[in-house]
C-alpha atoms as a PDB file:
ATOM      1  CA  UNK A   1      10.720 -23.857  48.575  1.00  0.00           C
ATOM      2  CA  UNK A   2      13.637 -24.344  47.633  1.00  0.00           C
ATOM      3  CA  UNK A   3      16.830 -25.831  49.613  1.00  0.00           C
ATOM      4  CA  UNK A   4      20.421 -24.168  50.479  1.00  0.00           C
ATOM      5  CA  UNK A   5      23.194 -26.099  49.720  1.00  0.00           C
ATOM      6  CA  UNK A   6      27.020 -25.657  50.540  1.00  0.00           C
ATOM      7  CA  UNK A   7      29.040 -28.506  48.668  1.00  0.00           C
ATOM      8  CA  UNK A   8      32.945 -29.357  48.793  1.00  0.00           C
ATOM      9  CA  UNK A   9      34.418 -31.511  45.709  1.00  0.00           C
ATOM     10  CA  UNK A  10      36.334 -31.654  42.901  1.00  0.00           C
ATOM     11  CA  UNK A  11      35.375 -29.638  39.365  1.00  0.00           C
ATOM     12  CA  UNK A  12      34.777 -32.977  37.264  1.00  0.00           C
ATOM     13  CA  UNK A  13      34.200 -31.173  33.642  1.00  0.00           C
ATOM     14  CA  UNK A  14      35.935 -28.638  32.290  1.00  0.00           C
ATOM     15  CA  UNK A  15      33.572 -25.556  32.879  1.00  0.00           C
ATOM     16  CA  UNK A  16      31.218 -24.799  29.956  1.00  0.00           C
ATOM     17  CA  UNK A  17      30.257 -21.041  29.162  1.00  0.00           C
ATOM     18  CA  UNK A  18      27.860 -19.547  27.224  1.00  0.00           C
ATOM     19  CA  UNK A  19      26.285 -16.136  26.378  1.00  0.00           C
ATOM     20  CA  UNK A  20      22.525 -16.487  25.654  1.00  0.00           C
ATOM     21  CA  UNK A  21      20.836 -14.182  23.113  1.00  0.00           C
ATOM     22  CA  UNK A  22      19.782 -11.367  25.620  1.00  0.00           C
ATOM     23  CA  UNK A  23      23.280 -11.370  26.936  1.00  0.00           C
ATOM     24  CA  UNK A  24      22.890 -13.218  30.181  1.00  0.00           C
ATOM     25  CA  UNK A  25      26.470 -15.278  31.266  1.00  0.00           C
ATOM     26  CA  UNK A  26      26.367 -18.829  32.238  1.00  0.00           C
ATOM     27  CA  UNK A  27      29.097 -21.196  33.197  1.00  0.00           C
ATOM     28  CA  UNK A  28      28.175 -24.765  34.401  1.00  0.00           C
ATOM     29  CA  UNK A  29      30.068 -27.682  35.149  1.00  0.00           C
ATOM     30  CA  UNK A  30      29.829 -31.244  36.860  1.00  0.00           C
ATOM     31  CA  UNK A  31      30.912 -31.564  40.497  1.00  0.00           C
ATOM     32  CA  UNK A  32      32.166 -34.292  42.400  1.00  0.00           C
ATOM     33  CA  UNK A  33      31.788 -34.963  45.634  1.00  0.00           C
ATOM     34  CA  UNK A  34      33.402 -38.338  47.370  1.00  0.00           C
ATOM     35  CA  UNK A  35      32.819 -38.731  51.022  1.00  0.00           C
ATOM     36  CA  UNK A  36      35.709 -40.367  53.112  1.00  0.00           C
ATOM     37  CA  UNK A  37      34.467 -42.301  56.228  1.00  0.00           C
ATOM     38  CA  UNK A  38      36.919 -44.354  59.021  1.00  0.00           C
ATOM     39  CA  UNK A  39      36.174 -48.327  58.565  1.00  0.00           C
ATOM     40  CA  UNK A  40      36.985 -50.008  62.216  1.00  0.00           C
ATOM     41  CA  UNK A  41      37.324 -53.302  59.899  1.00  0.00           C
ATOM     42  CA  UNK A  42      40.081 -52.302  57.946  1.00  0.00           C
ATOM     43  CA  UNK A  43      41.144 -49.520  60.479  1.00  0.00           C
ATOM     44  CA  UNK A  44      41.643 -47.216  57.523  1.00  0.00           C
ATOM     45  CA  UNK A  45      39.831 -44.252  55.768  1.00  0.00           C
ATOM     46  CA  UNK A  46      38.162 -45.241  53.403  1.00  0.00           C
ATOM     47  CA  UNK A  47      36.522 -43.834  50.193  1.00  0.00           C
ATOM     48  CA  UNK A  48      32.450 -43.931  49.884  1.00  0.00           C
ATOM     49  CA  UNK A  49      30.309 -43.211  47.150  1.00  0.00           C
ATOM     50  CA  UNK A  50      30.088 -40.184  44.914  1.00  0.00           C
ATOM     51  CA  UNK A  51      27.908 -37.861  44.720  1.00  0.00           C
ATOM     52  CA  UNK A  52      27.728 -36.186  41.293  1.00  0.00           C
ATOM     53  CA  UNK A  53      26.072 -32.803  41.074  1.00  0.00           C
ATOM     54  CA  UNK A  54      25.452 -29.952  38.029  1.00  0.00           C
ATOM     55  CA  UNK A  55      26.279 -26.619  39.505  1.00  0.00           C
ATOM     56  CA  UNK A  56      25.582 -23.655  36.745  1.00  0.00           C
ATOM     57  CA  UNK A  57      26.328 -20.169  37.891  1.00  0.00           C
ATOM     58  CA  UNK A  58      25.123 -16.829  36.160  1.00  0.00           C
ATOM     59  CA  UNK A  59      25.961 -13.104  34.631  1.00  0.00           C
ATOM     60  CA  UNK A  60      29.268 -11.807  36.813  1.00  0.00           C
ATOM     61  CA  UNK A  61      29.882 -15.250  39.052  1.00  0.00           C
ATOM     62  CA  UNK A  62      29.474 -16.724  35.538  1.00  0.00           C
ATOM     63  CA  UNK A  63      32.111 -14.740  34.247  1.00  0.00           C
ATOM     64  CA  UNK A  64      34.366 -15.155  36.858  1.00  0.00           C
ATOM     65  CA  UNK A  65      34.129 -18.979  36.815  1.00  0.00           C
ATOM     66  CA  UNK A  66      34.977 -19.087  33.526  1.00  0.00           C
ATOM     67  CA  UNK A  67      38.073 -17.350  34.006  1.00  0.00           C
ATOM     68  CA  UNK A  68      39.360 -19.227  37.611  1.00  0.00           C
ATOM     69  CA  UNK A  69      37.746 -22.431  37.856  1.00  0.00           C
ATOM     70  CA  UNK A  70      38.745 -25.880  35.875  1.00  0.00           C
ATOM     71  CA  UNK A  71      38.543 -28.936  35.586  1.00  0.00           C
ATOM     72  CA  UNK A  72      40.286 -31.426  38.344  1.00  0.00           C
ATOM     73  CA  UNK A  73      40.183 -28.155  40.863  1.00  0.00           C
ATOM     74  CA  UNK A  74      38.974 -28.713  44.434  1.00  0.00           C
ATOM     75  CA  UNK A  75      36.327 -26.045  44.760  1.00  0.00           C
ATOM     76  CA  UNK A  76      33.436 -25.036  47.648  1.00  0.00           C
ATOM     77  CA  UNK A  77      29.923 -24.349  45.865  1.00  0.00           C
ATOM     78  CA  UNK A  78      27.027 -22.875  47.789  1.00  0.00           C
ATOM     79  CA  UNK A  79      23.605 -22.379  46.496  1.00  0.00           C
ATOM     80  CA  UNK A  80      20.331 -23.938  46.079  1.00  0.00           C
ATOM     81  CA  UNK A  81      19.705 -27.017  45.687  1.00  0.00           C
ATOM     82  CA  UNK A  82      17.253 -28.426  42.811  1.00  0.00           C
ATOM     83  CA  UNK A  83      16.555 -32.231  41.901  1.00  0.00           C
ATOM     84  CA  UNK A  84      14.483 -33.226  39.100  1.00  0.00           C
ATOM     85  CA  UNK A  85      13.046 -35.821  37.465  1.00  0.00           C
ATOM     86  CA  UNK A  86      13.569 -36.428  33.985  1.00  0.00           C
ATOM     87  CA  UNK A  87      12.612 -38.894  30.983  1.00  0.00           C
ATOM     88  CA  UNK A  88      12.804 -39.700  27.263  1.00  0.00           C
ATOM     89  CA  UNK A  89      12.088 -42.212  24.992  1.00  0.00           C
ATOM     90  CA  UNK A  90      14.779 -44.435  26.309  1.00  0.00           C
ATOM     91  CA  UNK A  91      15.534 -43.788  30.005  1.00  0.00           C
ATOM     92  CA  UNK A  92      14.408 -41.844  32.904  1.00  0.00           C
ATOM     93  CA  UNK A  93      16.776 -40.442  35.879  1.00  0.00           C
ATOM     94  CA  UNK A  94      17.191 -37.844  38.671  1.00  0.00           C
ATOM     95  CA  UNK A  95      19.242 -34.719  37.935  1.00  0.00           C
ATOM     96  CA  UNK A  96      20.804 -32.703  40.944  1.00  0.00           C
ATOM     97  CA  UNK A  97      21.429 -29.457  40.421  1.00  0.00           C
ATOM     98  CA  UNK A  98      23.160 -26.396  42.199  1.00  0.00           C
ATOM     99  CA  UNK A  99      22.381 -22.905  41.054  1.00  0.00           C
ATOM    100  CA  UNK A 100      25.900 -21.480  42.364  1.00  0.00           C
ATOM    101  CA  UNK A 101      25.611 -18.405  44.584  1.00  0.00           C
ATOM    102  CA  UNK A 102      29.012 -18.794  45.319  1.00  0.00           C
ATOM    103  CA  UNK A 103      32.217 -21.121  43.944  1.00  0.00           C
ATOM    104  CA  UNK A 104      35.637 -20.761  45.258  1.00  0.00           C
ATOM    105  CA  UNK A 105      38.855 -22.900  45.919  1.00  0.00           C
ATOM    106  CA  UNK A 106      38.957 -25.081  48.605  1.00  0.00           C
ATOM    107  CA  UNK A 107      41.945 -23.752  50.261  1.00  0.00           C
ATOM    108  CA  UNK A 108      42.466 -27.324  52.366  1.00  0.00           C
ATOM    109  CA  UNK A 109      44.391 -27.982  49.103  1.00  0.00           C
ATOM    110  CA  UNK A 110      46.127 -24.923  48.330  1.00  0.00           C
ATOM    111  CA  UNK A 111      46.768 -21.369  47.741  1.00  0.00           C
ATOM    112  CA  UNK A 112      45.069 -19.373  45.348  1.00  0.00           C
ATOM    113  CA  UNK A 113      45.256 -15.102  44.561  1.00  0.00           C
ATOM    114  CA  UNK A 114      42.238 -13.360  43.657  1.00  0.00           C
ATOM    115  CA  UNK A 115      42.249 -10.856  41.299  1.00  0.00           C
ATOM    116  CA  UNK A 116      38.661  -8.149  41.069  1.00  0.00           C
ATOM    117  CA  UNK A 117      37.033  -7.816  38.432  1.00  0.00           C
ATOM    118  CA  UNK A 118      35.682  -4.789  36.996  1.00  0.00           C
ATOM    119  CA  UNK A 119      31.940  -5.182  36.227  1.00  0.00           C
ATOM    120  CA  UNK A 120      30.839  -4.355  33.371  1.00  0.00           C
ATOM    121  CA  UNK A 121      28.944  -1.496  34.010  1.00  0.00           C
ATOM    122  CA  UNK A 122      31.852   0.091  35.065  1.00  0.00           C
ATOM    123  CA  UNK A 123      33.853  -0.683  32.175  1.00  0.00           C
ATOM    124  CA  UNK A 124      31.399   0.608  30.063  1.00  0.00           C
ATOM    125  CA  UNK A 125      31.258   4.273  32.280  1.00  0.00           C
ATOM    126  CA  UNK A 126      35.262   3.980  31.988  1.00  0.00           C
ATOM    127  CA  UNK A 127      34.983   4.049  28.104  1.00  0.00           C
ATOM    128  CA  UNK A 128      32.107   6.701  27.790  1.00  0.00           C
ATOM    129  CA  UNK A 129      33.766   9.070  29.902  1.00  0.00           C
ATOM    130  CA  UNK A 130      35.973  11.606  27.252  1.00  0.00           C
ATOM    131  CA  UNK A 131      38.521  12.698  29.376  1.00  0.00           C
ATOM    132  CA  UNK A 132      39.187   8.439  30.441  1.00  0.00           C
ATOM    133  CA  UNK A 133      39.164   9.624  34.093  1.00  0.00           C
ATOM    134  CA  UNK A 134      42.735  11.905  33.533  1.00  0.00           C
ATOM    135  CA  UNK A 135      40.653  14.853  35.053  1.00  0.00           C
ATOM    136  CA  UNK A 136      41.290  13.108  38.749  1.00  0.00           C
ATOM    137  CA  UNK A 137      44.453  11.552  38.485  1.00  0.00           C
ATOM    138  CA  UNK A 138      46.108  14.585  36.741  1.00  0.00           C
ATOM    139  CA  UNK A 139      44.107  16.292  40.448  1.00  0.00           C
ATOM    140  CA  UNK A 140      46.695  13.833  42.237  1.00  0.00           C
ATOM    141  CA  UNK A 141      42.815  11.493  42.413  1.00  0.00           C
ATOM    142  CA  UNK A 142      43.488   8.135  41.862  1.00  0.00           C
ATOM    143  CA  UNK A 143      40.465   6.340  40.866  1.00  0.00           C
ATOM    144  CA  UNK A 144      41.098   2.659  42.088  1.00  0.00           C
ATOM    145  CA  UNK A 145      38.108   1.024  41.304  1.00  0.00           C
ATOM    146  CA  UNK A 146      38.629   2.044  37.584  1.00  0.00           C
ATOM    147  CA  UNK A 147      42.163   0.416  37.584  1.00  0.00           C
ATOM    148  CA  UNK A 148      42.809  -2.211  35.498  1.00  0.00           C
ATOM    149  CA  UNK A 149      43.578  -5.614  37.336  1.00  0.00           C
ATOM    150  CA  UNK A 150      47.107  -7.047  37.260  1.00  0.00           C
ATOM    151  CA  UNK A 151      46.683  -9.904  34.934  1.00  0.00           C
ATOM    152  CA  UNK A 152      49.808 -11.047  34.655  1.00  0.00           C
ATOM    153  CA  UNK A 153      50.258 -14.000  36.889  1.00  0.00           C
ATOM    154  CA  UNK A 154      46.748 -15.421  35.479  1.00  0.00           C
ATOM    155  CA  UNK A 155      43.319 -15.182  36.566  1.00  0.00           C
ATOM    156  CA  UNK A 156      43.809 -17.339  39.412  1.00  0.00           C
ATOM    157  CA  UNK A 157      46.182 -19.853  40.789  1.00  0.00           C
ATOM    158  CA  UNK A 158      46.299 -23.217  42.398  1.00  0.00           C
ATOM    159  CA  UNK A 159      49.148 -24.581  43.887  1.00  0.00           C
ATOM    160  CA  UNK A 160      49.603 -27.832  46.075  1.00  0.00           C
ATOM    161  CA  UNK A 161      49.895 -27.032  49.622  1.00  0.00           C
END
């Protein structure tokens, strides 16, 4: 069974991406997440521990990670949730990990635009077709969803609220 996790923090590593051999996309990175909690004592908020957690995302999400997310970012993660125990010669620990179904900003913080990408699939039917899709447009067809993105204000952007 396995457990469905939504997570609020702050990207901790700067994300690491990778292609494997048979081509399948994966960007993971470490995940903070600090709980703040009202202390009657002090009568002030107050910080409590940390929670640190892997979250690793695959093919497209991967992708797209790679290309909006970074480090010191205030993201949301959902996905499921895996903890396991591990061991060598010298230690032994607990690993918690998320297996991202979704990552986003946390837009608490700020603003951020979000640009589509093209899968590739489509990019690859966009480059086999001969006449490169001038058949519709010339038609007065406009074929948005093989339109290249607007890239030039980045990938995506955070600004402080």
């Amino acid at each position: 069974m396995t457990d469905t996790i939504a997570l609020t923090g702050i990207v901790a590593t700067t994300p690491r991406h990778l292609v494997t051999s048979s081509g399948l996309a994966i960007t993971s990175f470490r995940l903070a997440c600090r709980q703040r909690r009202f202390d009657r004592v002090k009568n002030a908020w107050v910080d409590a521990d940390t929670n640190w957690y892997t979250v690793s995302s695959f093919r497209q999400l991967a992708h797209n990670v790679e290309q909006s997310v970074h480090k010191g970012e205030p993201v949301l993660v959902t996905g499921r949730l895996r903890i396991r125990d591990w061991e060598n010669e010298d230690r032994s620990g607990t690993s918690v990990e998320v297996e991202a179904d979704a990552v986003g900003h946390n837009l608490s913080w700020g603003t951020t635009a979000l640009v589509r990408s093209i899968a590739p699939s489509a990019v690859e039917q966009r480059d086999a077709d001969p006449a490169g899709g001038a058949a519709g447009e010339a038609a007065g067809q406009s074929d948005s969803a093989h339109a290249e993105p607007d890239t030039s204000q980045g990938e995506s952007e955070t600004q402080s609220a």
